[in-house]
C-alpha atoms as a PDB file:
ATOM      1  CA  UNK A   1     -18.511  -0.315 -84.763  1.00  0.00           C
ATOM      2  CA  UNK A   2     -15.615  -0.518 -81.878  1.00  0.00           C
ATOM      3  CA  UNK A   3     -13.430  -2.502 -80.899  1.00  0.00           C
ATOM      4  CA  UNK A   4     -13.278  -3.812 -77.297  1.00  0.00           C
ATOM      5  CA  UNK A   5      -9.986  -4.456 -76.262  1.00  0.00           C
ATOM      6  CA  UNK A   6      -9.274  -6.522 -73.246  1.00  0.00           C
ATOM      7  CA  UNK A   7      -6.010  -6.532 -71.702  1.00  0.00           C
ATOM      8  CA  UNK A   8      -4.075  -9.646 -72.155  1.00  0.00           C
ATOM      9  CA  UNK A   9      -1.134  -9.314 -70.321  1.00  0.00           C
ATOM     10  CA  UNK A  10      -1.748  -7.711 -66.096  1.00  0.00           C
ATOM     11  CA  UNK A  11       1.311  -6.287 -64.738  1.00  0.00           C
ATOM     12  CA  UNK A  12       3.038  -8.268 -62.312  1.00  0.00           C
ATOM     13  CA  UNK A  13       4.978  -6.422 -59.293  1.00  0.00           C
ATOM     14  CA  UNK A  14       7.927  -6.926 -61.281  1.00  0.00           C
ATOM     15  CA  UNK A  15       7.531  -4.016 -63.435  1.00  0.00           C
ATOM     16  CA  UNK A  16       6.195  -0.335 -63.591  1.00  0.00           C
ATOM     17  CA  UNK A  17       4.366   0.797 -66.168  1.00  0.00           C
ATOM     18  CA  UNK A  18       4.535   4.968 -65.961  1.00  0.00           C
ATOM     19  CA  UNK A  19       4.683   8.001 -68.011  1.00  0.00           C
ATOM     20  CA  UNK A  20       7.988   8.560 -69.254  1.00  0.00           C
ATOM     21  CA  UNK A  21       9.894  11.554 -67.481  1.00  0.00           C
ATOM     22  CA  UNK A  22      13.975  13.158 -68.682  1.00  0.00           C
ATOM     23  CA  UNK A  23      15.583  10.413 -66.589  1.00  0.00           C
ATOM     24  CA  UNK A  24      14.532   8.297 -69.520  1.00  0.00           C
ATOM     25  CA  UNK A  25      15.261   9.888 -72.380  1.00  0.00           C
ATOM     26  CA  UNK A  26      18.778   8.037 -73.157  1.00  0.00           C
ATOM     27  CA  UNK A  27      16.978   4.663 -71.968  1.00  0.00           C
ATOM     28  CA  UNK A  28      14.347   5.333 -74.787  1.00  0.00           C
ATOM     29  CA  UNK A  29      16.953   6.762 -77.338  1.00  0.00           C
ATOM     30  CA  UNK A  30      19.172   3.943 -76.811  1.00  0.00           C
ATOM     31  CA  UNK A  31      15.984   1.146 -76.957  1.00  0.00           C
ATOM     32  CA  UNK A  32      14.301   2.605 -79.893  1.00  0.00           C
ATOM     33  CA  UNK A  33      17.696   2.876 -81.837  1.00  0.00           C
ATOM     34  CA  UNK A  34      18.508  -0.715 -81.155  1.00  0.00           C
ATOM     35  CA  UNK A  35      15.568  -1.826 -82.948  1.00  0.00           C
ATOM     36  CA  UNK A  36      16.219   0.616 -85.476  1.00  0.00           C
ATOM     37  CA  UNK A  37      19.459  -0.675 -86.286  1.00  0.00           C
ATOM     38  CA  UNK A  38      17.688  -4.094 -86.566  1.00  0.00           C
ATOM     39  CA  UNK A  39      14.924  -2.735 -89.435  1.00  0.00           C
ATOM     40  CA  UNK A  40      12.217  -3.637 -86.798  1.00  0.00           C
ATOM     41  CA  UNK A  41      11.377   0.115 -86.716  1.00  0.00           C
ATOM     42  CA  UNK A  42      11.994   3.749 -88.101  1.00  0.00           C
ATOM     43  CA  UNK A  43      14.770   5.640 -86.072  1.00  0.00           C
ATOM     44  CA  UNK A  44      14.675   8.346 -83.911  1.00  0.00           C
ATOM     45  CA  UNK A  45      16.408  10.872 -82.940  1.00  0.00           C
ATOM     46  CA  UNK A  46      16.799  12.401 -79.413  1.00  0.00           C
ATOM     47  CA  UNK A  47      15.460  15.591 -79.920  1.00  0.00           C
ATOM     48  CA  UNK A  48      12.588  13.652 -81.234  1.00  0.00           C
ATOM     49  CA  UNK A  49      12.281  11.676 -78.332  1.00  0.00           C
ATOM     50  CA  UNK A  50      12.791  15.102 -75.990  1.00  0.00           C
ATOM     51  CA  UNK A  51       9.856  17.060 -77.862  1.00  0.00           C
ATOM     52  CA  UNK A  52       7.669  14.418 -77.710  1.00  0.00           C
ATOM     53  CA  UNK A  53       8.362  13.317 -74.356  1.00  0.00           C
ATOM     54  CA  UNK A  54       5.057  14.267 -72.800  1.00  0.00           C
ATOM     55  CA  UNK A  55       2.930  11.576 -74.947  1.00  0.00           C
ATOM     56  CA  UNK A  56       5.557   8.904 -73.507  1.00  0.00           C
ATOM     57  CA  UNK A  57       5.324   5.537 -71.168  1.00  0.00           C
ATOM     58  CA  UNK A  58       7.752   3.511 -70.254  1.00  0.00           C
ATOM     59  CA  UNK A  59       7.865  -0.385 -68.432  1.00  0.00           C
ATOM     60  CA  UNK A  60      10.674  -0.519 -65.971  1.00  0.00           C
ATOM     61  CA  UNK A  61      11.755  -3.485 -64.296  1.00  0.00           C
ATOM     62  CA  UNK A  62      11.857  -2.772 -60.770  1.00  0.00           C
ATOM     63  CA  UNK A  63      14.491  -4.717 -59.577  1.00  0.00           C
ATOM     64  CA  UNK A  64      17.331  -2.977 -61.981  1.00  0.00           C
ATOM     65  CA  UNK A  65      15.303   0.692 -62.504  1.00  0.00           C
ATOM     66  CA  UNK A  66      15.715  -0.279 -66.092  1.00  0.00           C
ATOM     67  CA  UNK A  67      13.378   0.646 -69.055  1.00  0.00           C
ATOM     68  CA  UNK A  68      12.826  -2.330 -70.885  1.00  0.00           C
ATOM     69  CA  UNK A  69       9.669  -0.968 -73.000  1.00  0.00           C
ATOM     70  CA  UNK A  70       8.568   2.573 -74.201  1.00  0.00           C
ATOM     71  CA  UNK A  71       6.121   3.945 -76.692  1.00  0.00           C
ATOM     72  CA  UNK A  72       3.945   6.831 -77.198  1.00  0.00           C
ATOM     73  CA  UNK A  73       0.806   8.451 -78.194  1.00  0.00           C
ATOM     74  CA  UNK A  74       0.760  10.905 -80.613  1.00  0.00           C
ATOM     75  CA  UNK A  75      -2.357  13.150 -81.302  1.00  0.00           C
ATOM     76  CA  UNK A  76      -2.661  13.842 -84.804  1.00  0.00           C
ATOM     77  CA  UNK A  77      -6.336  15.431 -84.846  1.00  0.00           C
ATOM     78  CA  UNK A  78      -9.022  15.722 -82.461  1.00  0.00           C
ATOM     79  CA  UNK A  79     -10.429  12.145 -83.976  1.00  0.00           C
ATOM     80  CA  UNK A  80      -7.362  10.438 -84.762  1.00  0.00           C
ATOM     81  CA  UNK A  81      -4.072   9.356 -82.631  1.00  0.00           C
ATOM     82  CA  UNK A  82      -1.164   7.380 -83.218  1.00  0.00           C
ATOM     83  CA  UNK A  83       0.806   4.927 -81.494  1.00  0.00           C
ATOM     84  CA  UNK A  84       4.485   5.631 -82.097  1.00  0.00           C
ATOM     85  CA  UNK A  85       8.260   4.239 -80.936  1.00  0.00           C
ATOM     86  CA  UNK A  86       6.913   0.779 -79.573  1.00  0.00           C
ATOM     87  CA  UNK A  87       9.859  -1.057 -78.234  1.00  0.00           C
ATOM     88  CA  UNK A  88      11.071  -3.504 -75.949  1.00  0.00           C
ATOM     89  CA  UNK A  89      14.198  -4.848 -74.973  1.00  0.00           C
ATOM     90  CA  UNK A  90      15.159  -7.974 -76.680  1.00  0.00           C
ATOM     91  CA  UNK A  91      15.738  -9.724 -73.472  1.00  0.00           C
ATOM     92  CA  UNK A  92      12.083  -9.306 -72.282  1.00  0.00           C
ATOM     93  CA  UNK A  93       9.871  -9.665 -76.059  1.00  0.00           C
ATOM     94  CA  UNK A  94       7.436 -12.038 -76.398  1.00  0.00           C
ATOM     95  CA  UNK A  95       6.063 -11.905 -72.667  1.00  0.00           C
ATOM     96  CA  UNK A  96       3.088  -9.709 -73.246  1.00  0.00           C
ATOM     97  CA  UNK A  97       4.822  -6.254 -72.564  1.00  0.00           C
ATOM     98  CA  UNK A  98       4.327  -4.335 -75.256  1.00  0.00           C
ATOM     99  CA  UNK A  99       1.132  -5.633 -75.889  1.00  0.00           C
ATOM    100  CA  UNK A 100       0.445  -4.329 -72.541  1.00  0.00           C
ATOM    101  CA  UNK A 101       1.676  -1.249 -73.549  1.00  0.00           C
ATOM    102  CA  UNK A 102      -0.029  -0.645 -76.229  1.00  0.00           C
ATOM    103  CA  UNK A 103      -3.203  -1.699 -74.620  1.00  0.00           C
ATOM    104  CA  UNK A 104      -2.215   0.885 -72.031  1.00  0.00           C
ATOM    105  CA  UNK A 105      -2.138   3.481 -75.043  1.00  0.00           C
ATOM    106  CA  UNK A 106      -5.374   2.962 -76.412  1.00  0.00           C
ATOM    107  CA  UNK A 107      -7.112   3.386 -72.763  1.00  0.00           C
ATOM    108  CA  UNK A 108      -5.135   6.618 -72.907  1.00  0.00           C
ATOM    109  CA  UNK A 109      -6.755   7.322 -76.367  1.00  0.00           C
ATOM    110  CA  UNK A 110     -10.035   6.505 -74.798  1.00  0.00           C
ATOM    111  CA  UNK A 111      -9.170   8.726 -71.802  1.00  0.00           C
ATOM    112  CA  UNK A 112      -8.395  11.591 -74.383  1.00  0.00           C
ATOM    113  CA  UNK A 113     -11.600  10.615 -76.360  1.00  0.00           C
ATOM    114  CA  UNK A 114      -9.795   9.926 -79.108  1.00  0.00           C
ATOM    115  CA  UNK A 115     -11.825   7.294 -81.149  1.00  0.00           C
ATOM    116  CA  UNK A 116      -9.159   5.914 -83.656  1.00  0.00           C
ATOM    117  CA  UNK A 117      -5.440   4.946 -83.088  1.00  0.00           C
ATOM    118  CA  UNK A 118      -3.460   4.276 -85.741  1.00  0.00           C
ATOM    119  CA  UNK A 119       0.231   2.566 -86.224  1.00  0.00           C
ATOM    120  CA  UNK A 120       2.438   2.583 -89.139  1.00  0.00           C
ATOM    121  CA  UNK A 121       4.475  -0.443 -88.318  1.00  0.00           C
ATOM    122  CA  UNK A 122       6.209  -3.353 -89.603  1.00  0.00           C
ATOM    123  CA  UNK A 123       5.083  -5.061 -86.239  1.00  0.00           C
ATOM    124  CA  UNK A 124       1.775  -6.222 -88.386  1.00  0.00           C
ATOM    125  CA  UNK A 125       0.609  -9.497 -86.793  1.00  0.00           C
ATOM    126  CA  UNK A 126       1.672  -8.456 -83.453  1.00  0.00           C
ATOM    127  CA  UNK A 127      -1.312  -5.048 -84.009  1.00  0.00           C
ATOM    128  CA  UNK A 128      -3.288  -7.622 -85.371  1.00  0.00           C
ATOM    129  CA  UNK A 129      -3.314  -9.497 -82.827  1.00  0.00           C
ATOM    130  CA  UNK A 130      -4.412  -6.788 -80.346  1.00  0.00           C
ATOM    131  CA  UNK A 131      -7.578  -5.928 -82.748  1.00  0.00           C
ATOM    132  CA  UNK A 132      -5.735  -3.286 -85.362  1.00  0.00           C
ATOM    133  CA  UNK A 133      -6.701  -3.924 -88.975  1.00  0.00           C
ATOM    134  CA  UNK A 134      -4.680  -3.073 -91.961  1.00  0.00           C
ATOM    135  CA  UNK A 135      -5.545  -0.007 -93.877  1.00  0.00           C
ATOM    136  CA  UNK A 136      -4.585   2.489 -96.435  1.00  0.00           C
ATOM    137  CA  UNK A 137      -2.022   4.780 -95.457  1.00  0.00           C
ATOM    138  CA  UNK A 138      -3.559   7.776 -97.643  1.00  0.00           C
ATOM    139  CA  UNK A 139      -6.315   7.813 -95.436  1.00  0.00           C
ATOM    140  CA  UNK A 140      -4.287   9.460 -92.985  1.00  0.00           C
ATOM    141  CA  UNK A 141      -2.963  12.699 -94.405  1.00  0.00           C
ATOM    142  CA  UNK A 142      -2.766  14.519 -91.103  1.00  0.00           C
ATOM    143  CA  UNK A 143       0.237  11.946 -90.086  1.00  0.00           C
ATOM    144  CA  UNK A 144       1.993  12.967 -93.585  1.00  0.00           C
ATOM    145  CA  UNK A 145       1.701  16.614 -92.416  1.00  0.00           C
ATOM    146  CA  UNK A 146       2.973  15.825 -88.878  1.00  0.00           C
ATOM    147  CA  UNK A 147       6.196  13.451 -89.254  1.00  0.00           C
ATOM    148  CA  UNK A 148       6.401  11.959 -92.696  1.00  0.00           C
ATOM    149  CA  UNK A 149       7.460  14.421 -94.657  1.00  0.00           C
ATOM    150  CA  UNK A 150      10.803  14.516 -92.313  1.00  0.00           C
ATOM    151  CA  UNK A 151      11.098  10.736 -93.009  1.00  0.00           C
ATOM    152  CA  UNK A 152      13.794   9.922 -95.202  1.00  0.00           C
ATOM    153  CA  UNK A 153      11.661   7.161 -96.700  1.00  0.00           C
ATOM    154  CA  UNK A 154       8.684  10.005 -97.670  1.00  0.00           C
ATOM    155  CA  UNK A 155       8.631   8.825-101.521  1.00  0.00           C
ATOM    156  CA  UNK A 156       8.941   4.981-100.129  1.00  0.00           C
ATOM    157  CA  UNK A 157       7.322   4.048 -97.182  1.00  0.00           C
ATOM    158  CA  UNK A 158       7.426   0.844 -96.438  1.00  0.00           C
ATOM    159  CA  UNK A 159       5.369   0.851 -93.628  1.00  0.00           C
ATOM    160  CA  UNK A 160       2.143  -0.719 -93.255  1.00  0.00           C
ATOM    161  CA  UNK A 161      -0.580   1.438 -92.093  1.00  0.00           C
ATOM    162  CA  UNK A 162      -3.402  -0.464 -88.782  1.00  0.00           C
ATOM    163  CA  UNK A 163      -6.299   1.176 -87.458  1.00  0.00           C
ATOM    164  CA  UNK A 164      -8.305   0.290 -83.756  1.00  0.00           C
ATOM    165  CA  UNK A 165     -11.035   2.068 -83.079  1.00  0.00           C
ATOM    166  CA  UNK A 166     -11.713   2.686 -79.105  1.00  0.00           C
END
């Protein structure tokens, strides 16, 4: 059965929410490592962010030209994507933005016709929340091929593995 997702948060004419483009990559570097630092997420590093830029979207808030969200969607397999480097800036949490942005990310997964999204976060009631259940992270073993076996917590995850299907 799937999930219907309804958008909780609408965008106001305060912010943009667009794909992320090179102009962004030290916004996203320096958001993502901020949070990092803080244990709310895995780091990573710019060349990660530069590789991967394509699957990016950002929030900016229009009065500054600031990025004060980004995250991304990974394809892992044609049936299976991943939502990956969900952040916002501490000043603007808790006001529906990255809820919108990952709301925005599974209507790309749709778009792709990708049926399942997955996120291996520490972020679980806020996934919950937007209709992601917890499961087990070995079903999943295209994501270990793709970018855990660079993690340097491989042998320890401490991650908690949430599925959506679209």
């Amino acid at each position: 059965m799937r999930s219907r997702v309804q958008r909780q948060h609408t965008m106001t004419s305060d912010f943009e929410l667009r794909r992320a483009n090179a102009e962004d990559v030290d916004s996203i570097y320096n958001l993502t490592s901020s949070m990092a630092a803080q244990g709310l997420m895995l780091s990573r590093s710019k060349y990660k962010i530069v590789s991967t830029l394509t699957s990016f979207f950002v929030i900016v808030e229009k009065s500054s030209g600031k990025v004060i969200a980004s995250g991304s969607l990974a394809p892992l397999w044609t049936d299976l994507c991943e939502v990956c480097a969900l952040a916002v800036h501490p000043v603007w949490q808790g006001q529906g933005l990255g809820a919108e942005l990952v709301l925005h990310l599974i209507e790309e997964a749709k778009r792709l016709k990708i049926h399942q999204v997955i996120s291996l976060t520490y972020q679980v009631e806020f996934f919950k929340k937007l209709g992601f259940k917890v499961v087990e992270k070995s079903q999943f073993p295209r994501k270990l091929w793709r970018e855990c076996m660079e993690c340097p917590k491989l042998e320890a995850c401490d991650e908690t593995a949430m599925l959506i299907e679209t």
